[in-house]
Protein backbone atom coordinates (compact mmCIF):
# COMPACT_ATOMS: atom_id res chain seq x y z
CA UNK A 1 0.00 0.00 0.00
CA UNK A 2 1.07 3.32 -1.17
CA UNK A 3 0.32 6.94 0.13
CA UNK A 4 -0.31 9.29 -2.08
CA UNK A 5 0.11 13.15 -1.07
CA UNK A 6 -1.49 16.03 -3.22
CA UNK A 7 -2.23 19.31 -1.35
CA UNK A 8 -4.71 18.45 1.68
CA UNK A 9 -5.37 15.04 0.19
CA UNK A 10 -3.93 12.13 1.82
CA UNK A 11 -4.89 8.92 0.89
CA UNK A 12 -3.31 4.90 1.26
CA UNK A 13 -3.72 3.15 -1.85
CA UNK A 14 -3.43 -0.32 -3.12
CA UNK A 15 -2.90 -2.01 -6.28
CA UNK A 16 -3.77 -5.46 -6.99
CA UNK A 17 -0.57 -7.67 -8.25
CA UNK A 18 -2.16 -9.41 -10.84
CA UNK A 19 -4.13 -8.90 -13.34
CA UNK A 20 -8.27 -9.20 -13.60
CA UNK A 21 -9.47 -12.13 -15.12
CA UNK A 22 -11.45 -10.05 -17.32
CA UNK A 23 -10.18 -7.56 -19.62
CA UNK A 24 -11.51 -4.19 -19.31
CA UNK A 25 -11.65 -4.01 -15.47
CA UNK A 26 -9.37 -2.69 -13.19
CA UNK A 27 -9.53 -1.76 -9.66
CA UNK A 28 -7.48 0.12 -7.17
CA UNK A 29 -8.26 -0.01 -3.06
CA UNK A 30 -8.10 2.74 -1.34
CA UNK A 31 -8.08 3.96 2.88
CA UNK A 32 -9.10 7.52 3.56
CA UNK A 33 -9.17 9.02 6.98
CA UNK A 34 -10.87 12.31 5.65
CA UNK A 35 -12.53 12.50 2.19
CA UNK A 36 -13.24 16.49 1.92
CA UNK A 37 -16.02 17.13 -0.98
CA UNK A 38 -13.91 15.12 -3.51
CA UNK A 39 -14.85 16.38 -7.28
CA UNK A 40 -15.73 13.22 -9.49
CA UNK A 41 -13.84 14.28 -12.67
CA UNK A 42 -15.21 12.18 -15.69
CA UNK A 43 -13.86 9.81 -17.13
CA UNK A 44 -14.74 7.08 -19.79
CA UNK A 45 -15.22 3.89 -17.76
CA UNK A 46 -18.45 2.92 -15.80
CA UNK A 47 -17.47 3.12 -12.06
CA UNK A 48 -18.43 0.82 -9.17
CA UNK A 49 -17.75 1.52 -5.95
CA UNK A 50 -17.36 -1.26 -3.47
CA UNK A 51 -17.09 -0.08 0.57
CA UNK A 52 -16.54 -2.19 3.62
CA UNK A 53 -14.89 -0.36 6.26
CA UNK A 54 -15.90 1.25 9.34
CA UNK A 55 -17.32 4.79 7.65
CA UNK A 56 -19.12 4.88 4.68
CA UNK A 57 -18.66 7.44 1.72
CA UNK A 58 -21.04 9.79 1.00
CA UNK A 59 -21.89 11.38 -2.78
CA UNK A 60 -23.48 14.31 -3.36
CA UNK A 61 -24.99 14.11 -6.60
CA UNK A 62 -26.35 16.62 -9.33
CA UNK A 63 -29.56 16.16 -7.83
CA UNK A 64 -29.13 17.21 -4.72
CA UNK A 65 -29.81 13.95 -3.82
CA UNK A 66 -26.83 11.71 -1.56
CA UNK A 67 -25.95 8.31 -2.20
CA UNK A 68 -23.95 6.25 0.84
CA UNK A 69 -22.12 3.16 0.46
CA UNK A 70 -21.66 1.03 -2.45
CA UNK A 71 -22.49 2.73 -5.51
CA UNK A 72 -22.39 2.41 -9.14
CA UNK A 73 -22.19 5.42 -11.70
CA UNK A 74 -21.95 5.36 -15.76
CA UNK A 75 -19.33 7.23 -17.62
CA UNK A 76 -19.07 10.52 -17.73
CA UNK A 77 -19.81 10.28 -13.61
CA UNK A 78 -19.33 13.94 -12.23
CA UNK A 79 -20.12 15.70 -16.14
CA UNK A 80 -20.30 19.65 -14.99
CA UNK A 81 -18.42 19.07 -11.63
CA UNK A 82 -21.73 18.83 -9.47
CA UNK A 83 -20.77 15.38 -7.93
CA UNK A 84 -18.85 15.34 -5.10
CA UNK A 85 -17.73 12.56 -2.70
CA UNK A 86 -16.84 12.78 0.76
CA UNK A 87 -16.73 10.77 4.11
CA UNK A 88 -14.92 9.66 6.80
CA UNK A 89 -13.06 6.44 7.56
CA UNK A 90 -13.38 5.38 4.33
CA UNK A 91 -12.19 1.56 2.84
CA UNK A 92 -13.25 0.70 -0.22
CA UNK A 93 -12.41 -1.17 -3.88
CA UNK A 94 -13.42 0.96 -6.53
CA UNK A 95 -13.79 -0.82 -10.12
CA UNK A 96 -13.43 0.63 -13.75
CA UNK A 97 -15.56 -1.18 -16.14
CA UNK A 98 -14.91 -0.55 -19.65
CA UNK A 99 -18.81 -0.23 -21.37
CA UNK A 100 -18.29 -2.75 -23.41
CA UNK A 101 -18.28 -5.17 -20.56
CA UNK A 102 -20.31 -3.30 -17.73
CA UNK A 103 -23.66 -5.03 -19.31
CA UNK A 104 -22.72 -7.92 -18.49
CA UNK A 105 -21.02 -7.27 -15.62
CA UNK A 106 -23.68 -5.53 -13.64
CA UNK A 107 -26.78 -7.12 -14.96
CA UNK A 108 -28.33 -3.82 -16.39
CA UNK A 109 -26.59 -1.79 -19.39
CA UNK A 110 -24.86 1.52 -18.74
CA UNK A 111 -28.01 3.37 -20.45
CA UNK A 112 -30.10 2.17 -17.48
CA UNK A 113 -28.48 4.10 -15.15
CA UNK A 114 -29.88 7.37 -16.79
CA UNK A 115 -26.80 9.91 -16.15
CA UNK A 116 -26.82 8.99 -12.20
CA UNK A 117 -25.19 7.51 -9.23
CA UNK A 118 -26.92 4.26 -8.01
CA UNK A 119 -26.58 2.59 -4.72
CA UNK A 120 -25.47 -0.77 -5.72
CA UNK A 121 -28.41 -2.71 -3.35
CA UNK A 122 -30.88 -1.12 -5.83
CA UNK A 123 -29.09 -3.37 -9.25
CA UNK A 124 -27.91 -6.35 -7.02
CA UNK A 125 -30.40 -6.70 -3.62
CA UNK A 126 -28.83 -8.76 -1.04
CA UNK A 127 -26.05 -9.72 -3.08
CA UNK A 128 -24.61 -6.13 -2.57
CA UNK A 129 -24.68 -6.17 1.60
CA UNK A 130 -22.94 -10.26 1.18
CA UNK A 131 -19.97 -8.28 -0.48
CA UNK A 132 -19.62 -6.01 1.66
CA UNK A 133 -19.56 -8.51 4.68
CA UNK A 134 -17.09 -10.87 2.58
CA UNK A 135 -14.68 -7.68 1.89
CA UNK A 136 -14.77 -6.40 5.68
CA UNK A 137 -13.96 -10.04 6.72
CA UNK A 138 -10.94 -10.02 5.10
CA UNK A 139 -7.53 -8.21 6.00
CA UNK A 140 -5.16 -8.11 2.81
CA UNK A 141 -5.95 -6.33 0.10
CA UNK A 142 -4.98 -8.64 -2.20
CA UNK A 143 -7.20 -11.19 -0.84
CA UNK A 144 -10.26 -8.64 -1.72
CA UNK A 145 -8.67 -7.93 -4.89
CA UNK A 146 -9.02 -11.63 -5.57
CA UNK A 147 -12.79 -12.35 -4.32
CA UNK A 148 -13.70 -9.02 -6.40
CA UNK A 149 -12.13 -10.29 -9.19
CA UNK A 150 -13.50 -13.96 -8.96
CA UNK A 151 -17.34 -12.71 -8.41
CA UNK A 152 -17.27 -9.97 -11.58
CA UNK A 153 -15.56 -12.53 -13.53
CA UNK A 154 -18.46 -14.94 -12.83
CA UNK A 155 -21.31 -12.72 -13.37
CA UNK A 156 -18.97 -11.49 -16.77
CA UNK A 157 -19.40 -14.85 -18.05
CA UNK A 158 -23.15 -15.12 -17.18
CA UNK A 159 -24.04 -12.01 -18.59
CA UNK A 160 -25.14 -10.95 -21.65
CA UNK A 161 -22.23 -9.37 -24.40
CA UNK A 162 -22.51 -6.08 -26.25
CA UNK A 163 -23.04 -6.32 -30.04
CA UNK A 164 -19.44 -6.94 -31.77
CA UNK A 165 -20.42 -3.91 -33.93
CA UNK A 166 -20.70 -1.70 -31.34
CA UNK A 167 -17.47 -2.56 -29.50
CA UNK A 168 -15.65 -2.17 -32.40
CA UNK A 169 -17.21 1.21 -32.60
CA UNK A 170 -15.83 1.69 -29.32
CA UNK A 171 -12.10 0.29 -29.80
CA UNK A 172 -11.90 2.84 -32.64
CA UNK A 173 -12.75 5.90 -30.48
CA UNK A 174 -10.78 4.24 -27.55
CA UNK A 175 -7.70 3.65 -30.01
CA UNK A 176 -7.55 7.19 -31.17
CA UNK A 177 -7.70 8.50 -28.05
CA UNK A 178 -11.11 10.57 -29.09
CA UNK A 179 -9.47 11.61 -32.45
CA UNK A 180 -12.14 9.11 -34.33
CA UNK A 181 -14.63 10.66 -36.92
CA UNK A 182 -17.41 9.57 -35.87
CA UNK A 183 -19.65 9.32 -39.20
CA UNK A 184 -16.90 6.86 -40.28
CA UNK A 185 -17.95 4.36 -38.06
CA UNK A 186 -21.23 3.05 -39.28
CA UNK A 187 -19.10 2.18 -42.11
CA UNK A 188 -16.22 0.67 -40.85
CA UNK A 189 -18.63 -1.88 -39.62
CA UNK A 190 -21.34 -2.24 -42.49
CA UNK A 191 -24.58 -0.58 -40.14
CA UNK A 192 -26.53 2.52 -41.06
CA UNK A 193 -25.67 5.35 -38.97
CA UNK A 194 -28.89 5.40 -37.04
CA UNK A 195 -28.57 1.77 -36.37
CA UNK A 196 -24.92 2.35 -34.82
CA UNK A 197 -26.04 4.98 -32.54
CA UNK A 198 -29.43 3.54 -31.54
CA UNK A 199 -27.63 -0.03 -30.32
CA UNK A 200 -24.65 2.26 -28.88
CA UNK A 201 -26.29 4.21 -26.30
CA UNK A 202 -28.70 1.29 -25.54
CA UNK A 203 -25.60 -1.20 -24.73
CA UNK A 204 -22.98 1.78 -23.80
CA UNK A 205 -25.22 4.54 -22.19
CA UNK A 206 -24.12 7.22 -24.08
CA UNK A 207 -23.98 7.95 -28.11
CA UNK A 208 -20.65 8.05 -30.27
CA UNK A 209 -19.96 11.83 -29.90
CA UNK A 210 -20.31 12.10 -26.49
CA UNK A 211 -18.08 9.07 -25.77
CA UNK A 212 -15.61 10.44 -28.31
CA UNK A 213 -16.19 13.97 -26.43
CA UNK A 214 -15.24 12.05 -22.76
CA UNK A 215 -12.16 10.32 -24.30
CA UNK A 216 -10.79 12.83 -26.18
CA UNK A 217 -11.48 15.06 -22.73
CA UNK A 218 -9.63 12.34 -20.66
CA UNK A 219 -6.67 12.40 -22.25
CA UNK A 220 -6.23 15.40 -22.00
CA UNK A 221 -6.97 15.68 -18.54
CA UNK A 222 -3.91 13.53 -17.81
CA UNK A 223 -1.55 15.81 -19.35
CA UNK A 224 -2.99 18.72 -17.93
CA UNK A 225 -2.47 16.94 -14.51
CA UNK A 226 1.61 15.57 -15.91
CA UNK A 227 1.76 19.70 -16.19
CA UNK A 228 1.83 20.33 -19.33
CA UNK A 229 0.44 23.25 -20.95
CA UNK A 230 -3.04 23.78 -22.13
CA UNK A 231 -1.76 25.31 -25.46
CA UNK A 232 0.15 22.35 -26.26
CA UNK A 233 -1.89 20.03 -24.95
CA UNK A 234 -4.90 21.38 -26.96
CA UNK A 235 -2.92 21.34 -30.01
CA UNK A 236 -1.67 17.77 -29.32
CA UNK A 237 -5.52 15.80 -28.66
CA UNK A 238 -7.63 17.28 -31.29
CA UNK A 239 -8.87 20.37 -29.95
CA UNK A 240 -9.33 23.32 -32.88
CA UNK A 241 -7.25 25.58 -30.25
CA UNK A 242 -7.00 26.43 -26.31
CA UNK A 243 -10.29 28.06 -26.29
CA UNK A 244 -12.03 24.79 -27.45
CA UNK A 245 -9.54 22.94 -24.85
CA UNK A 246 -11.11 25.43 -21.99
CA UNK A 247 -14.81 25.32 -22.98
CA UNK A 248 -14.91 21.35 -22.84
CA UNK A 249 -12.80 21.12 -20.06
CA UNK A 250 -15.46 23.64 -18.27
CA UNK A 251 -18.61 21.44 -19.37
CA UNK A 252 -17.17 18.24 -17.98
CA UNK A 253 -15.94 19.90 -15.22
CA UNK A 254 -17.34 22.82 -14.04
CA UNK A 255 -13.83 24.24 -13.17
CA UNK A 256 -10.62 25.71 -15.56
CA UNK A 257 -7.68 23.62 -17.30
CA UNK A 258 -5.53 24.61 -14.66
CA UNK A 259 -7.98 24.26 -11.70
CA UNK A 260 -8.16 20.38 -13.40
CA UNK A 261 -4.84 20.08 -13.39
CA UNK A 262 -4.60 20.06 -9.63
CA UNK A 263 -7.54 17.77 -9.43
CA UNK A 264 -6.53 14.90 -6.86
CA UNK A 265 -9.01 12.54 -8.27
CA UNK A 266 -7.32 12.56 -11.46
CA UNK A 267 -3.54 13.03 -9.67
CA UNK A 268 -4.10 9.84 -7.93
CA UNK A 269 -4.16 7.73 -11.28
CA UNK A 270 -0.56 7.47 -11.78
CA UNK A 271 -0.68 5.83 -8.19
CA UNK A 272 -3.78 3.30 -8.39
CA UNK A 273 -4.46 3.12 -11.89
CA UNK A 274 -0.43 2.73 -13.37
CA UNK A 275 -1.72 1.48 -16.95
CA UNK A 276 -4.28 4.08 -16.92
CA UNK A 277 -7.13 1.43 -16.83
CA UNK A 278 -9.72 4.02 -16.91
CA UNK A 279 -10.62 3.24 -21.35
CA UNK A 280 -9.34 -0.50 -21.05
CA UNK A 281 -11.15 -2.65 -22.83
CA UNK A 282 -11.10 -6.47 -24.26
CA UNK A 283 -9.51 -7.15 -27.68
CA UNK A 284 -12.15 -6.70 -30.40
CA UNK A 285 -11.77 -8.02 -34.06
CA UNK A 286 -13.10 -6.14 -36.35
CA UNK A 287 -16.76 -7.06 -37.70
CA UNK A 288 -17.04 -8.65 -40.70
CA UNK A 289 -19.24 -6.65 -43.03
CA UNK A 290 -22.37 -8.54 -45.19
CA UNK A 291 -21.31 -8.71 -48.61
């Protein structure tokens, strides 16, 4: 378990030794004495939030409603900057599901979740409280690495996959790190455009320009956070110039390139997400087309 130190924030943090069973997830654990109004900064994955210690997180949603414990979000969690966690005492393992496998994975698509944070005893009942009691009983990290791991990879293989059309679609926009036309796709695997983004947002939960929108924005999130400069940075990930760089970074956000920069939820990744797991996602062949 590492520490990681950025301004107020200090945080323990674990990373699992191996890998997941199932491509497209990664995890990271993490101990926090004192969570202070954390902004969710979003990010292309669908999140789930496992908790088991002895406090229990709290997030403040968009609503105005609050969700505690266990929760799971779709991407783009925190779009505007008007989620915010906090709590403290916190333990938990917190999960990044690539779309392509959250369907199966949770037992509902992405789309389902409408834009918000769900407490996870809503999706899976009882099942939800029995993890939370398996995690707590346990005292390495690794060990609850390994029973998260072993119960998504089981519900993975029992639930249902995404069309291979549409995670093609979404290797391409993953691949080009957001730099993807998007009216390309439908053709790249033989659909009609309407078709593409119909079963896209159905399976994914969002449609192909907003997830190449979040990607693209992702990116270069990171290497605002490495330090680098928004000029260069803007010119680098496919933005028309800084202003365009500023303007998205403000509607996912809610706050300025260089406030992001600081951002200790994205700060951390380097620390609990070292392959930057957050756009994982299984190998994908591409779709043969009817002909």
């Amino acid at each position: 378990m590492r520490t990681f130190m950025h301004g107020a924030a200090v945080w323990d943090v674990a990373c699992p030794q191996r890998p997941s069973q199932v491509a497209g997830l990664t995890m990271a654990g993490f101990r926090v004495r004192d969570l202070d109004a954390l902004r969710m900064v979003p990010h292309p994955a669908v999140t789930l939030l496992l908790e088991f210690g002895a406090g229990s997180p709290v997030v403040d949603c968009a609503s105005g409603q609050q969700r505690r414990g266990s929760v799971v979000a779709g991407p783009g969690l925190g779009s505007g900057g008007a989620v915010r966690a906090r709590g403290e005492n916190v333990e938990c393992v917190q999960i990044r599901l690539s779309p392509v496998i959250a369907r199966a994975v949770l037992g509902v698509s992405p789309a389902d979740l409408d834009g918000a944070v769900v407490a996870l005893g809503d999706l899976w009942g009882r099942e939800a409280s029995r993890i939370r009691e398996r995690l707590g009983d346990l005292s390495s990290w690794q060990d609850r690495f390994a029973l998260t791991d072993a119960l998504l990879a089981r519900r993975h293989e029992a639930g249902p996959p995404v069309d291979p059309e549409v995670a093609w679609a979404w290797h391409r926009i993953v691949s080009s790190r957001g730099l993807t036309r998007v009216d390309g796709l439908a053709a790249e695997v033989g659909w009609s455009r309407k078709r593409l983004w119909s079963r896209f947002r159905s399976q994914l939960g969002l449609p192909p320009k907003r997830a190449v929108r979040l990607v693209r924005f992702d990116h270069a999130a990171h290497r605002l956070v490495a330090g680098e400069g928004a000029a260069r940075v803007a010119a680098d990930t496919g933005y028309a110039d800084q202003s365009h760089l500023h303007r998205d970074v403000v509607a996912f956000t809610g706050a300025t390139p260089a406030t992001v920069g600081g951002e200790p939820f994205l700060a951390v990744d380097d620390v609990a997400w070292p392959s930057r797991g957050t756009t994982a996602m299984p190998h994908v062949s591409r779709p043969r087309q009817p002909g």
